[in-house]
N, C-alpha and C. Protein backbone atom coordinates (compact mmCIF):
# COMPACT_ATOMS: atom_id res chain seq x y z
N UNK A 1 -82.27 124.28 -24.62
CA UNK A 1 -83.72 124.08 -24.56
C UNK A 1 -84.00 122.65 -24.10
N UNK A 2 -84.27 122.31 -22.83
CA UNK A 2 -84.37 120.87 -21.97
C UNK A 2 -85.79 120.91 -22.70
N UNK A 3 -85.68 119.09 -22.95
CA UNK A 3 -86.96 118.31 -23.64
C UNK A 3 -87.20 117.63 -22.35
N UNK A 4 -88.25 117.11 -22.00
CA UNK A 4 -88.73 116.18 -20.99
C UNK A 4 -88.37 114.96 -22.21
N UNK A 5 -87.61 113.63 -21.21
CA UNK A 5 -87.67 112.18 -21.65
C UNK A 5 -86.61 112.58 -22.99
N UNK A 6 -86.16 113.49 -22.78
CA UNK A 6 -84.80 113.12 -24.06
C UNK A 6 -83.81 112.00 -23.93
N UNK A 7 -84.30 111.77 -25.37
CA UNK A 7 -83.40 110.26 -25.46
C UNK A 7 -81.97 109.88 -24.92
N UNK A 8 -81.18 111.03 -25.22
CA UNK A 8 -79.90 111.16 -24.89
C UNK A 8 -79.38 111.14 -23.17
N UNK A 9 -80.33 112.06 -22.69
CA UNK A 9 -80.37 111.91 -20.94
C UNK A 9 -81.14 110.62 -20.73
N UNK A 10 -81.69 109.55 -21.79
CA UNK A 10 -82.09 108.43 -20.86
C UNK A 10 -81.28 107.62 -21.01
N UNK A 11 -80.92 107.64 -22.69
CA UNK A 11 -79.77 106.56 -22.54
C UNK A 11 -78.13 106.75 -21.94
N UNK A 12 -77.66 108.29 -21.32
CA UNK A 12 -76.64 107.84 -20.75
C UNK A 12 -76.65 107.87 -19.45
N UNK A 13 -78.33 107.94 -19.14
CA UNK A 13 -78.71 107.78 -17.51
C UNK A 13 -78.96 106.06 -17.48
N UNK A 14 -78.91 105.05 -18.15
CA UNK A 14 -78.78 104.25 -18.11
C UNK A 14 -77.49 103.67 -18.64
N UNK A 15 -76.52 103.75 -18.61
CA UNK A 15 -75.68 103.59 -19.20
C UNK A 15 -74.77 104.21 -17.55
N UNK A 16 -74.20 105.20 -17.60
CA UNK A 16 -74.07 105.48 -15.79
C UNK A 16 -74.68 104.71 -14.91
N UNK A 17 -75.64 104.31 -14.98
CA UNK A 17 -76.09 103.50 -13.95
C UNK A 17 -75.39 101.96 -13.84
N UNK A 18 -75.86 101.46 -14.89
CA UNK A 18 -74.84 99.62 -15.75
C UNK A 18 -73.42 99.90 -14.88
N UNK A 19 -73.10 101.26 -15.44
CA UNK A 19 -71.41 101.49 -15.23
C UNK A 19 -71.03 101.56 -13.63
N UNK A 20 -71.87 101.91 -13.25
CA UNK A 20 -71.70 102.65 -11.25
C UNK A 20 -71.75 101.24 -11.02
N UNK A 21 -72.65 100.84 -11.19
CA UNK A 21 -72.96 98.84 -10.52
C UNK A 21 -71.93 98.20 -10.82
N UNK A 22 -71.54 98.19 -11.83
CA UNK A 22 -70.57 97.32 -12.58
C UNK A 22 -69.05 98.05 -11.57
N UNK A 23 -68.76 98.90 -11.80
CA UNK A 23 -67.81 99.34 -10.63
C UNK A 23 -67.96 99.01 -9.22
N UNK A 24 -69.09 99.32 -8.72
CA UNK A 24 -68.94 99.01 -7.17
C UNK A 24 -68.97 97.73 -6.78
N UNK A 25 -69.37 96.70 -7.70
CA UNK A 25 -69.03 95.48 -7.28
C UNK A 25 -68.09 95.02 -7.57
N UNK A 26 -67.25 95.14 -8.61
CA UNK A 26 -65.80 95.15 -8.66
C UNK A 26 -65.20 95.19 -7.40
N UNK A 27 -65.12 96.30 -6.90
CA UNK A 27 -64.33 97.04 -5.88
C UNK A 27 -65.23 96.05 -4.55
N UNK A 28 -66.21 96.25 -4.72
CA UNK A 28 -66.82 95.23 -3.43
C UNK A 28 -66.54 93.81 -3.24
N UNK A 29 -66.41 93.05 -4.38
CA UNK A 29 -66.56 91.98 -4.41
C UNK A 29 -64.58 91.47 -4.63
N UNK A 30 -63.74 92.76 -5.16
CA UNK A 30 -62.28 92.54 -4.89
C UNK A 30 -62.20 92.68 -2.86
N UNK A 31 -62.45 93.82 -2.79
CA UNK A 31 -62.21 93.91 -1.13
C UNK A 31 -62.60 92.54 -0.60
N UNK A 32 -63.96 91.91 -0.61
CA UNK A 32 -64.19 90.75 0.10
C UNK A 32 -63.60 89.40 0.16
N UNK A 33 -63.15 89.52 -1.29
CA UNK A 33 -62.25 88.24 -1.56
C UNK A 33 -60.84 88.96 -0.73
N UNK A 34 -60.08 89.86 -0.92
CA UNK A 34 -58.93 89.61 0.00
C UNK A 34 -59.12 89.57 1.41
N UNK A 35 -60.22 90.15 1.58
CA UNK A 35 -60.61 89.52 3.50
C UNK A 35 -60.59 88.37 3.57
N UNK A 36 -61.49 87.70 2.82
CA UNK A 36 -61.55 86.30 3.52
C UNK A 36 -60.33 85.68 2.88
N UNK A 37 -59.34 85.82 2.24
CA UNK A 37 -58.22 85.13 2.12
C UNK A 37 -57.12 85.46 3.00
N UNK A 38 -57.35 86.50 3.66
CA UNK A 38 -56.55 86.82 5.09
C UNK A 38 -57.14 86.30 6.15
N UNK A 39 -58.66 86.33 6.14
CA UNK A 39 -59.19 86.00 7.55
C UNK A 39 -59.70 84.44 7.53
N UNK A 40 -59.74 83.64 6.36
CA UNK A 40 -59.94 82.31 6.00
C UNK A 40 -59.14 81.61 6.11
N UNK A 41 -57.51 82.20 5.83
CA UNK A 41 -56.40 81.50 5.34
C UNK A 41 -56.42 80.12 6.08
N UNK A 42 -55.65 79.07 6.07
CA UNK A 42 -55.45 77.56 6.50
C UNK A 42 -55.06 77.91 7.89
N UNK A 43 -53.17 79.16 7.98
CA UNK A 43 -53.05 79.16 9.66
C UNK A 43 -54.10 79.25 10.41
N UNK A 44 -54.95 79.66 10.02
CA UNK A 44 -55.85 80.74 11.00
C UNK A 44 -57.15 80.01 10.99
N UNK A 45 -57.51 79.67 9.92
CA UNK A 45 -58.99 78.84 10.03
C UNK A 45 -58.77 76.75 9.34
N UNK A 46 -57.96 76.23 10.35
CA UNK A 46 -57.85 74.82 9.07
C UNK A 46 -59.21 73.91 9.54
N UNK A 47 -60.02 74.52 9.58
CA UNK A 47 -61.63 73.16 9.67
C UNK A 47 -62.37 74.39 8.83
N UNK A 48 -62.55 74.20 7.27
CA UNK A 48 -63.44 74.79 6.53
C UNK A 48 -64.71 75.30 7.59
N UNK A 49 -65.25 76.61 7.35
CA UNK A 49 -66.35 76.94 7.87
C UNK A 49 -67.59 76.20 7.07
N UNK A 50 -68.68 75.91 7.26
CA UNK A 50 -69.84 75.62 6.56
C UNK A 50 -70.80 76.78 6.87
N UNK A 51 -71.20 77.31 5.42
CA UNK A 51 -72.16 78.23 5.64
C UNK A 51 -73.88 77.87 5.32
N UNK A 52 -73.59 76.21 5.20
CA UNK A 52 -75.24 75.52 4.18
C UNK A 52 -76.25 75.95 5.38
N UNK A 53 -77.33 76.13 4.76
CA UNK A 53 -78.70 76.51 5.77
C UNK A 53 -78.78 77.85 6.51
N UNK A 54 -77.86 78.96 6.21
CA UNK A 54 -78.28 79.81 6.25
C UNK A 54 -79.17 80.65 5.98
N UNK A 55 -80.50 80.93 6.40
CA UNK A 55 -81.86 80.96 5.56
C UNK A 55 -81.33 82.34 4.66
N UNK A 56 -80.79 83.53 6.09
CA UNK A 56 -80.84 85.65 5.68
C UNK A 56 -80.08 85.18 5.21
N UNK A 57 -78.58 84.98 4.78
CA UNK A 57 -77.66 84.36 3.53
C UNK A 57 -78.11 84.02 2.17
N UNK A 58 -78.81 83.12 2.59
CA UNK A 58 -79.34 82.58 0.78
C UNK A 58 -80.45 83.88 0.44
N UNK A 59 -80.91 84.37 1.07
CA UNK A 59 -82.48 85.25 0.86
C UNK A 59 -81.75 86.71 0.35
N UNK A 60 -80.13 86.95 1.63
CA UNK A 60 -79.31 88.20 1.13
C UNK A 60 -79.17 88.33 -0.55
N UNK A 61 -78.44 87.09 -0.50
CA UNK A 61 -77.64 86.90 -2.05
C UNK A 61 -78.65 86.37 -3.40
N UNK A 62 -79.99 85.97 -2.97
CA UNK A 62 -80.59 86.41 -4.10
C UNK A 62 -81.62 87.24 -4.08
N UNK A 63 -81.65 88.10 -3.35
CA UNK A 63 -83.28 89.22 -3.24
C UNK A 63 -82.09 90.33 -3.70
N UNK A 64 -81.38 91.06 -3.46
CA UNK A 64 -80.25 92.15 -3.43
C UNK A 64 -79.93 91.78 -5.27
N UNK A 65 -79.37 90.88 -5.64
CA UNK A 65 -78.89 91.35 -6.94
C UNK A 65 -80.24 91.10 -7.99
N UNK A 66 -80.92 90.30 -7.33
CA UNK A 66 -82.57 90.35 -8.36
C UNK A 66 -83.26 91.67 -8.28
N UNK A 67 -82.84 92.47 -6.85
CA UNK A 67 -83.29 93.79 -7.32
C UNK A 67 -82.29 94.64 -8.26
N UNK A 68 -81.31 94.70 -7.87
CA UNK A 68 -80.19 95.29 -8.62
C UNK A 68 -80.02 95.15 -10.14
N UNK A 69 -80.75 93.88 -10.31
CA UNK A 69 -80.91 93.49 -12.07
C UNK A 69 -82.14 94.60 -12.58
N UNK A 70 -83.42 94.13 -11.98
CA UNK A 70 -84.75 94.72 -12.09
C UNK A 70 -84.55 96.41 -12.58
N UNK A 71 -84.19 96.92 -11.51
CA UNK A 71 -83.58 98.42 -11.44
C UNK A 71 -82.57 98.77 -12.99
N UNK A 72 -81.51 97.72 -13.36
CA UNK A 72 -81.12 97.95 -14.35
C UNK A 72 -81.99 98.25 -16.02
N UNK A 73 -82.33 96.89 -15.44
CA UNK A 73 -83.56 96.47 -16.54
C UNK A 73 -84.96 97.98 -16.69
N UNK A 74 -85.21 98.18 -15.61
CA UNK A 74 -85.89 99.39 -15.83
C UNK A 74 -85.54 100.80 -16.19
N UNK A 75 -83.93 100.60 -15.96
CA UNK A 75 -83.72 102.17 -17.11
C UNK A 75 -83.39 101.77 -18.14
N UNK A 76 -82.90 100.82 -18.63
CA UNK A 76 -82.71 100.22 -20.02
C UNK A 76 -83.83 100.46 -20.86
N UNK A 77 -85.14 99.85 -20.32
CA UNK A 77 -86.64 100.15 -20.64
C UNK A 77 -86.55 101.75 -21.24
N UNK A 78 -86.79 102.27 -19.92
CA UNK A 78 -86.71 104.23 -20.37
C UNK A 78 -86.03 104.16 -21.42
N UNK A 79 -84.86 104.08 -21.24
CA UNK A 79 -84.25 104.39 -22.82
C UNK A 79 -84.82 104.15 -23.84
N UNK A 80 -85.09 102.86 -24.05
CA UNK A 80 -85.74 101.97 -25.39
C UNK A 80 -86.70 102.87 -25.71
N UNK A 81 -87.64 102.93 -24.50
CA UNK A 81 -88.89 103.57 -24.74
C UNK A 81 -88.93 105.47 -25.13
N UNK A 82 -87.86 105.77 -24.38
CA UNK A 82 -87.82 106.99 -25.03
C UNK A 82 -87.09 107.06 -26.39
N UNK A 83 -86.08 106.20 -26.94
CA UNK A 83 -85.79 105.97 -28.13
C UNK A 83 -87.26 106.03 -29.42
N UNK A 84 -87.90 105.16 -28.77
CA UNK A 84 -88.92 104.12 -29.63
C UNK A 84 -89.98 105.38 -29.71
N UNK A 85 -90.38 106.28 -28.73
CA UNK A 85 -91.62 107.05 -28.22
C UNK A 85 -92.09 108.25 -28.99
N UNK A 86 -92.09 108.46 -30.39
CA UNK A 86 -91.71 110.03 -30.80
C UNK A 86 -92.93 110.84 -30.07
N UNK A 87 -92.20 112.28 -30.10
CA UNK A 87 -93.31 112.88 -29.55
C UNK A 87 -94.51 113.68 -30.57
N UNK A 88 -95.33 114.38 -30.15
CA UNK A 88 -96.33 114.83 -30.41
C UNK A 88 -95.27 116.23 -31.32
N UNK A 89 -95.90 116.45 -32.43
CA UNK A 89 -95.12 117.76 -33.64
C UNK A 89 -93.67 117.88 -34.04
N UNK A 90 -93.05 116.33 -33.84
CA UNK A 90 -92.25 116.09 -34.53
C UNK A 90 -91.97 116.00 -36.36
N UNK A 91 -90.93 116.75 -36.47
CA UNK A 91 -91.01 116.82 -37.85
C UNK A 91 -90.52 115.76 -38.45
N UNK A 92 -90.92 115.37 -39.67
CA UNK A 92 -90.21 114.14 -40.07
C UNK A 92 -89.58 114.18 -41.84
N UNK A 93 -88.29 113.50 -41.47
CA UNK A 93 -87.34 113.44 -42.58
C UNK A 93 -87.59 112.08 -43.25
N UNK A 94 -87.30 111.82 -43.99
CA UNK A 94 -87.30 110.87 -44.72
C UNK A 94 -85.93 110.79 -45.29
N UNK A 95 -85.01 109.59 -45.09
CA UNK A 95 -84.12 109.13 -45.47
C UNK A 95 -84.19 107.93 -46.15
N UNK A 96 -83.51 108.03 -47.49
CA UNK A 96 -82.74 106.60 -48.12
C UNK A 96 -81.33 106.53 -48.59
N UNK A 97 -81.23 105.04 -48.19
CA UNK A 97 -79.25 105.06 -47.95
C UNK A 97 -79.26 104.42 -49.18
N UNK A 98 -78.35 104.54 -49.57
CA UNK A 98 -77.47 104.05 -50.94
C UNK A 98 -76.21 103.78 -50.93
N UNK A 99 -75.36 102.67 -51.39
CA UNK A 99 -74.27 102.73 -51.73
C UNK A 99 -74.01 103.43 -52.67
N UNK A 100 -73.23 105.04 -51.91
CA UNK A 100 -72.37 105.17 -50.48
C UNK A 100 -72.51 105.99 -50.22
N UNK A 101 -74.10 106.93 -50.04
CA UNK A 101 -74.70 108.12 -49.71
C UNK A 101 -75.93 107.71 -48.92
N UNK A 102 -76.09 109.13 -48.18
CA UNK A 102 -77.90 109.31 -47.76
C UNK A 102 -78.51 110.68 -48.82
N UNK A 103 -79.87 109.89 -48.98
CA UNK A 103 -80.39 111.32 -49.25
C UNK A 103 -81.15 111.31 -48.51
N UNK A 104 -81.63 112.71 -48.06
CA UNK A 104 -82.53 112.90 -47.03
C UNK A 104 -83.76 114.27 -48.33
N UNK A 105 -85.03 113.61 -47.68
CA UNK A 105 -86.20 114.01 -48.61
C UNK A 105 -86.53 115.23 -47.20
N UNK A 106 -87.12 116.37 -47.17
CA UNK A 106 -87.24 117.31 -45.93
C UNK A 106 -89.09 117.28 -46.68
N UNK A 107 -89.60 117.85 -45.75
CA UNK A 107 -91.31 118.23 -45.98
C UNK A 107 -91.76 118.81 -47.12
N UNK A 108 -91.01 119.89 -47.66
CA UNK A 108 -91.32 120.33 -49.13
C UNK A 108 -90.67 120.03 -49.87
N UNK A 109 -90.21 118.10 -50.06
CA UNK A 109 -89.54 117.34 -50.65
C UNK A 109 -88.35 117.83 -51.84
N UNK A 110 -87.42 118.84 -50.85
CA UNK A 110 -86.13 119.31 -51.08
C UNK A 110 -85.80 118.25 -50.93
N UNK A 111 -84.62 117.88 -51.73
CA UNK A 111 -83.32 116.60 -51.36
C UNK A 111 -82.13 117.29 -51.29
N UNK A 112 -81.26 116.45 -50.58
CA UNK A 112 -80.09 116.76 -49.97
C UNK A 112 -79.02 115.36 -49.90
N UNK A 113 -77.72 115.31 -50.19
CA UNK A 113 -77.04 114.35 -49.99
C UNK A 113 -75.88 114.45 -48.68
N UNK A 114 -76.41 113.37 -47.97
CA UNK A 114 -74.97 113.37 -47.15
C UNK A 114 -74.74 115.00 -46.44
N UNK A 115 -75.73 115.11 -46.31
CA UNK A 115 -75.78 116.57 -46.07
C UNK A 115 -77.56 116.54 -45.16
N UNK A 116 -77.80 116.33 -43.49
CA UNK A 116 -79.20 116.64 -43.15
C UNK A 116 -78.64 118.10 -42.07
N UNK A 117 -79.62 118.82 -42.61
CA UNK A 117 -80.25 120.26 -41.75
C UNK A 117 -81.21 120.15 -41.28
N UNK A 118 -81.50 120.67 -39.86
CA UNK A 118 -82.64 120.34 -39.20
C UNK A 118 -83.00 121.81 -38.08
N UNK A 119 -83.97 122.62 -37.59
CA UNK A 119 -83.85 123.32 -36.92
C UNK A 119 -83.63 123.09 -35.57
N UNK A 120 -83.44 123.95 -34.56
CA UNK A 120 -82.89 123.61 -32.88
C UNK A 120 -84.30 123.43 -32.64
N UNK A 121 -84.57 122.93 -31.89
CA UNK A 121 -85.71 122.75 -30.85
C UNK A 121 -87.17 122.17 -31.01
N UNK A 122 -86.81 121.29 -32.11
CA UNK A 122 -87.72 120.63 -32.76
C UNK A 122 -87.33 119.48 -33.01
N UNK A 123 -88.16 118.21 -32.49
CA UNK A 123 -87.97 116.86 -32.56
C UNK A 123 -88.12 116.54 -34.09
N UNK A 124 -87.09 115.72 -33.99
CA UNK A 124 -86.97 114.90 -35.44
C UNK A 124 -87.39 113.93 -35.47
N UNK A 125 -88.34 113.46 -36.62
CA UNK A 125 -88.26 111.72 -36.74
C UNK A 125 -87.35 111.62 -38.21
N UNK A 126 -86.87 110.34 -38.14
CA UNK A 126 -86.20 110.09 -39.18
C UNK A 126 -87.06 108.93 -39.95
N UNK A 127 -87.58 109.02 -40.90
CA UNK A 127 -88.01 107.32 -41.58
C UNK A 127 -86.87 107.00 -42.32
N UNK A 128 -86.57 105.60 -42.14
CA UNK A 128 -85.05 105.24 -42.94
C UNK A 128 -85.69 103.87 -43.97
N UNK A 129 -85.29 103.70 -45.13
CA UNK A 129 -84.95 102.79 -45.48
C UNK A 129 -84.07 102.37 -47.02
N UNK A 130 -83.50 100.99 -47.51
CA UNK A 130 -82.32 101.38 -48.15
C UNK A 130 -82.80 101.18 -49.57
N UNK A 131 -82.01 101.85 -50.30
CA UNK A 131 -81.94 101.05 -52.38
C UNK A 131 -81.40 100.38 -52.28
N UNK A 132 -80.68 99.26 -51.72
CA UNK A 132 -79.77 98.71 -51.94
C UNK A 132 -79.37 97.31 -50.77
N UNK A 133 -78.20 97.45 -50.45
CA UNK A 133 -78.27 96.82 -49.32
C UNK A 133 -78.54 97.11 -47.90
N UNK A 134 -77.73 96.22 -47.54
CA UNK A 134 -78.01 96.45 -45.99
C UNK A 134 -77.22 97.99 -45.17
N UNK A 135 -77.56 99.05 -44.61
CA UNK A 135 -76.88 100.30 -43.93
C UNK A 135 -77.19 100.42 -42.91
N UNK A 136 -76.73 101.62 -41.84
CA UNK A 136 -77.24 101.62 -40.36
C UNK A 136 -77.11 102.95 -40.35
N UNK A 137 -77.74 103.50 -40.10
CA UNK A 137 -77.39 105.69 -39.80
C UNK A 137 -77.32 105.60 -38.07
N UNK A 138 -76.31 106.01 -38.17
CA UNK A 138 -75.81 106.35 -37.10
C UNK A 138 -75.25 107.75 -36.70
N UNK A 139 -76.06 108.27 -35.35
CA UNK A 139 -75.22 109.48 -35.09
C UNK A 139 -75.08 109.52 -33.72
N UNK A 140 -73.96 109.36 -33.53
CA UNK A 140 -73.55 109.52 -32.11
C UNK A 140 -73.79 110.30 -31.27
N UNK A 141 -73.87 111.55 -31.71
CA UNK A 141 -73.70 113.03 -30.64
C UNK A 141 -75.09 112.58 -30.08
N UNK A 142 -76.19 111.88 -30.72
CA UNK A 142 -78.12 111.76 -29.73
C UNK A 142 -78.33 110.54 -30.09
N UNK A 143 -77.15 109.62 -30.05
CA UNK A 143 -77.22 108.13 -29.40
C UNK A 143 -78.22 107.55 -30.20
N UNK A 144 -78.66 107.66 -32.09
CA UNK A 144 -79.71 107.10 -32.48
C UNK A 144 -78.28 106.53 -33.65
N UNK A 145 -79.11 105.14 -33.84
CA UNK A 145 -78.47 104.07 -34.10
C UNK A 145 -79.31 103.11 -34.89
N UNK A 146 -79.65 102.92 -36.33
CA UNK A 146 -81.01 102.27 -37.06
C UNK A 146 -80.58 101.50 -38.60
N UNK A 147 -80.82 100.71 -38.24
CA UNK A 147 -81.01 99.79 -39.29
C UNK A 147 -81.62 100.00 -40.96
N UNK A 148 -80.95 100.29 -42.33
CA UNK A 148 -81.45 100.37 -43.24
C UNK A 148 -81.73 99.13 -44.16
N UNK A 149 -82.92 98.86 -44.42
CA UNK A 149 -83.19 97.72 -44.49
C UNK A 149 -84.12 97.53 -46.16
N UNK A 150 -83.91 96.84 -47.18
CA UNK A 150 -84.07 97.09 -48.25
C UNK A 150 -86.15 96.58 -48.25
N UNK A 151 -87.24 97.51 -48.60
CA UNK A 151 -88.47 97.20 -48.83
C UNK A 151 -88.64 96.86 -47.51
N UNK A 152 -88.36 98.02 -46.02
CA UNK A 152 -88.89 98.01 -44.82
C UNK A 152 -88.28 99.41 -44.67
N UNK A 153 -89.25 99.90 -44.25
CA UNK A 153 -89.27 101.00 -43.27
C UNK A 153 -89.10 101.15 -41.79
N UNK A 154 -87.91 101.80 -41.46
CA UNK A 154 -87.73 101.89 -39.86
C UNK A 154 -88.08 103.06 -39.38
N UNK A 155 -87.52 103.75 -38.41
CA UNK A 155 -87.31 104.77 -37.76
C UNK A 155 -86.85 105.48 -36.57
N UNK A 156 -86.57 106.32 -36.44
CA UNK A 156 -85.93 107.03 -34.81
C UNK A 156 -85.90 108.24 -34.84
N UNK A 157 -85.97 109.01 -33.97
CA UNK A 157 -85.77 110.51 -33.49
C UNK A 157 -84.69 111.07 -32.81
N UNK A 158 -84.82 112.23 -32.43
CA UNK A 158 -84.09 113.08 -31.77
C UNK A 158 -84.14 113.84 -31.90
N UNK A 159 -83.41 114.95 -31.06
CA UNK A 159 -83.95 116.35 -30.24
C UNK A 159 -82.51 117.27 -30.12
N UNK A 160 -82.56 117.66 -31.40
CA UNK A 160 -81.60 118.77 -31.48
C UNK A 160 -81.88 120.31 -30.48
N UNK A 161 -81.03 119.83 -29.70
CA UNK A 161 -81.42 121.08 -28.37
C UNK A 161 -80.55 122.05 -28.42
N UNK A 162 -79.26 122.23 -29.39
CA UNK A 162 -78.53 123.37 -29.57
C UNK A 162 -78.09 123.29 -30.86
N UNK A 163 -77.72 124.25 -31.49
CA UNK A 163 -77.04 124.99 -33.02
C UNK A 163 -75.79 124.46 -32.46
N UNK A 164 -75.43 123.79 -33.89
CA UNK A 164 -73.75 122.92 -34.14
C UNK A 164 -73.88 122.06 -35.81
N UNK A 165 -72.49 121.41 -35.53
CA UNK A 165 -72.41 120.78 -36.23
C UNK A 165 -72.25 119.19 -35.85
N UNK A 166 -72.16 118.28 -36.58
CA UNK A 166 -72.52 116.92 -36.06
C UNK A 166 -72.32 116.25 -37.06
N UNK A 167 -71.74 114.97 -37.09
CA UNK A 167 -71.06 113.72 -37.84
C UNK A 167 -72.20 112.53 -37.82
N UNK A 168 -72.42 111.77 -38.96
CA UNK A 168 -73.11 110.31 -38.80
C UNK A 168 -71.93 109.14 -39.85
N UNK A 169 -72.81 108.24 -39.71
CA UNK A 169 -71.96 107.37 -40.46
C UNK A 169 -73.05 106.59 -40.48
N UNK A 170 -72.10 105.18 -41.55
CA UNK A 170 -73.10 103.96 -41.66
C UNK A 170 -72.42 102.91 -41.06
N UNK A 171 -72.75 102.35 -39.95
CA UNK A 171 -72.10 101.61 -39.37
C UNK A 171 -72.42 99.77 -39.41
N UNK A 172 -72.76 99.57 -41.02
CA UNK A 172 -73.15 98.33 -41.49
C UNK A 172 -72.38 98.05 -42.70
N UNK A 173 -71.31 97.30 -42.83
CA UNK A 173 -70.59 97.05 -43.92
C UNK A 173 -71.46 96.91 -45.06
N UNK A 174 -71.12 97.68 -46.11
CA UNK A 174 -71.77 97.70 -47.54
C UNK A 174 -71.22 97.68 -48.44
N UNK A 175 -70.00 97.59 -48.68
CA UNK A 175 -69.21 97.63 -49.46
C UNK A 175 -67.95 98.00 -49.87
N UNK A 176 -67.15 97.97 -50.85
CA UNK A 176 -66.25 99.01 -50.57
C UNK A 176 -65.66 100.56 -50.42
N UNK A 177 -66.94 101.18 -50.56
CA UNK A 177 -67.19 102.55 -50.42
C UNK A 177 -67.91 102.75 -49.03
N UNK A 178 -68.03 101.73 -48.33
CA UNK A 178 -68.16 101.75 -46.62
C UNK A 178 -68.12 102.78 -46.12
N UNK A 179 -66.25 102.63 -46.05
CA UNK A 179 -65.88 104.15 -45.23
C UNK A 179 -65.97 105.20 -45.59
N UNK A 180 -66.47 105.49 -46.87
CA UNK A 180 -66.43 107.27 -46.80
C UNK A 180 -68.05 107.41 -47.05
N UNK A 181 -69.22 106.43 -46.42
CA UNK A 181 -70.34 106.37 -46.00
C UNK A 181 -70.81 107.52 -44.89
N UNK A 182 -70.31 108.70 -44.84
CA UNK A 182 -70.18 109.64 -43.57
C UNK A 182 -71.16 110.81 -44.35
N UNK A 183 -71.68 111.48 -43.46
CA UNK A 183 -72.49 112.75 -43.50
C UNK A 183 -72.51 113.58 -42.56
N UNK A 184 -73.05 115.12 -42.69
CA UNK A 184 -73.01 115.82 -42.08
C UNK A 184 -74.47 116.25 -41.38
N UNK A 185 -74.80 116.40 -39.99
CA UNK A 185 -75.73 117.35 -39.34
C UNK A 185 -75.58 118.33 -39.23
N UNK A 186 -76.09 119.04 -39.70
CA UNK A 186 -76.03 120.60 -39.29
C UNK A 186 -77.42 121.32 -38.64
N UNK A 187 -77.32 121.81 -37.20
CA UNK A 187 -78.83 122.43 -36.37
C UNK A 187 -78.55 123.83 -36.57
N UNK A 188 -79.54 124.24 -36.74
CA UNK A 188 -79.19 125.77 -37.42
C UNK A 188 -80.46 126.50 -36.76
N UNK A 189 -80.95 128.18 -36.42
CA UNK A 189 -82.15 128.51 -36.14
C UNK A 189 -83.19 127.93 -37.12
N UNK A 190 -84.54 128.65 -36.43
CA UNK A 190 -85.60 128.15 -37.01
C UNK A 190 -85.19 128.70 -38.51
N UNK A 191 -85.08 130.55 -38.24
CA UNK A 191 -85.25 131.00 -39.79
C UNK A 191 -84.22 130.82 -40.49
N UNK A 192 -83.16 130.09 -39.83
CA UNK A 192 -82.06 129.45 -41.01
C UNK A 192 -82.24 128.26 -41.41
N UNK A 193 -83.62 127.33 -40.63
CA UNK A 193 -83.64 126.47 -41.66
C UNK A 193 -85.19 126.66 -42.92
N UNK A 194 -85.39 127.66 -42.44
CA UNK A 194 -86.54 128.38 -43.47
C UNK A 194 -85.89 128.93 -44.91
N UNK A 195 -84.77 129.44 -44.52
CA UNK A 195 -83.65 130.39 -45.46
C UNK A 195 -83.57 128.69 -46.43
N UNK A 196 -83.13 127.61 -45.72
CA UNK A 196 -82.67 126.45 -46.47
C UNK A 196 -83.40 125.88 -47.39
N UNK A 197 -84.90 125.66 -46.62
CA UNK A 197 -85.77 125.23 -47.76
C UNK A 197 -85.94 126.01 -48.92
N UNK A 198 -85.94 126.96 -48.63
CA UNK A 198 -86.44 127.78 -49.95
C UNK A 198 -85.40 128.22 -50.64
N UNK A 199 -83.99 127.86 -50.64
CA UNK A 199 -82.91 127.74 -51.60
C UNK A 199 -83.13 126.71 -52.47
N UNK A 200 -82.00 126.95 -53.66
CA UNK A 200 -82.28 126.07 -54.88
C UNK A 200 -80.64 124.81 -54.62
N UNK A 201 -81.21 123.86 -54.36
CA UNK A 201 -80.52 122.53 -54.54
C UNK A 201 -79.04 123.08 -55.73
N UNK A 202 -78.20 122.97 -54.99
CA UNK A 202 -77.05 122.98 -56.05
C UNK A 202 -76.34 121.79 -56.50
N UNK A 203 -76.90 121.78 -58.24
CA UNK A 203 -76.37 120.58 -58.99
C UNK A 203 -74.99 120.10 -58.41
């Protein structure tokens, strides 16, 4: 189920992009240096060339990578902004981290530990913030990445577009129960996450 402006297609459409640039000038800027150290060398050229006052030279080498930055800089933007942007009938969770759990509060303020269910095809917001110290919820598989922060409220979304399962973590040292700071996503149909709410929380 394609979302328009999903976070995930912006941030690894920016992220491919960083990466393609970052490669082709590698490779461009290796090729050029061994030319001119073949075609520069001392036998072949011994009176240094001077290239000062070249007007299209100086204008090449900084109009070309000031656009090439700009262009970067503007899908970086998209991302942020589709990160930052929730949409219109997003549902929203409410999370608080604890050393060395999440609970997640759902709309008919079911709780759940270390354990979020969410249905397919429905944007999530997450509100995060901590009891305790400092945490970060992190879930990789939709690239959301947030700060738990003690008496502040944050937040982020995402757009569970298929039924699976899915890993988070806390990726902010908290203590020594850090590492087993991990939880589970689970996207399930609509009426399996209808079936969920209206189950009874097992002690």
């Amino acid at each position: 189920m394609p979302m328009e402006n999903n976070p995930v297609e912006l941030v690894d459409r920016a992220f491919y992009f960083i990466l393609g640039f970052s490669f082709l000038f590698l490779f461009a800027i290796t090729a050029v240096m061994i030319w001119f150290v073949i075609r520069y060398r001392r036998s072949r050229n011994p009176v240094p060339s001077d290239v000062r006052g070249n007007v299209w030279l100086e204008i090449a080498w900084t109009v070309i990578p000031t656009l090439i930055a700009l262009a970067m800089f503007v899908s970086g933007w998209q991302a942020y902004t589709g990160l930052r942007t929730v949409p219109d009938g997003a549902m929203e969770i409410k999370v608080y981290a604890q050393m060395f759990s999440w609970i997640f509060v759902y709309p008919n303020d079911k709780e759940t530990e270390n354990e979020l269910v969410v249905p397919v095809g429905t944007p999530i917001k997450i509100t995060l913030t901590s009891e305790d110290v400092l945490h970060s919820f992190y879930l990789p598989s939709f690239r959301v990445k947030i700060d738990a922060v003690k008496g502040m409220t944050t937040y982020a979304w995402f757009y569970p577009d298929k039924v699976g399962d899915f890993v988070f973590h806390c990726t902010e040292f908290c203590g020594t129960g850090h590492s087993s700071m991990d939880g589970a996503l689970h996207i399930v149909s609509v009426d399996a996450y209808e079936t969920f709410l209206e189950e009874e929380v097992d002690e």
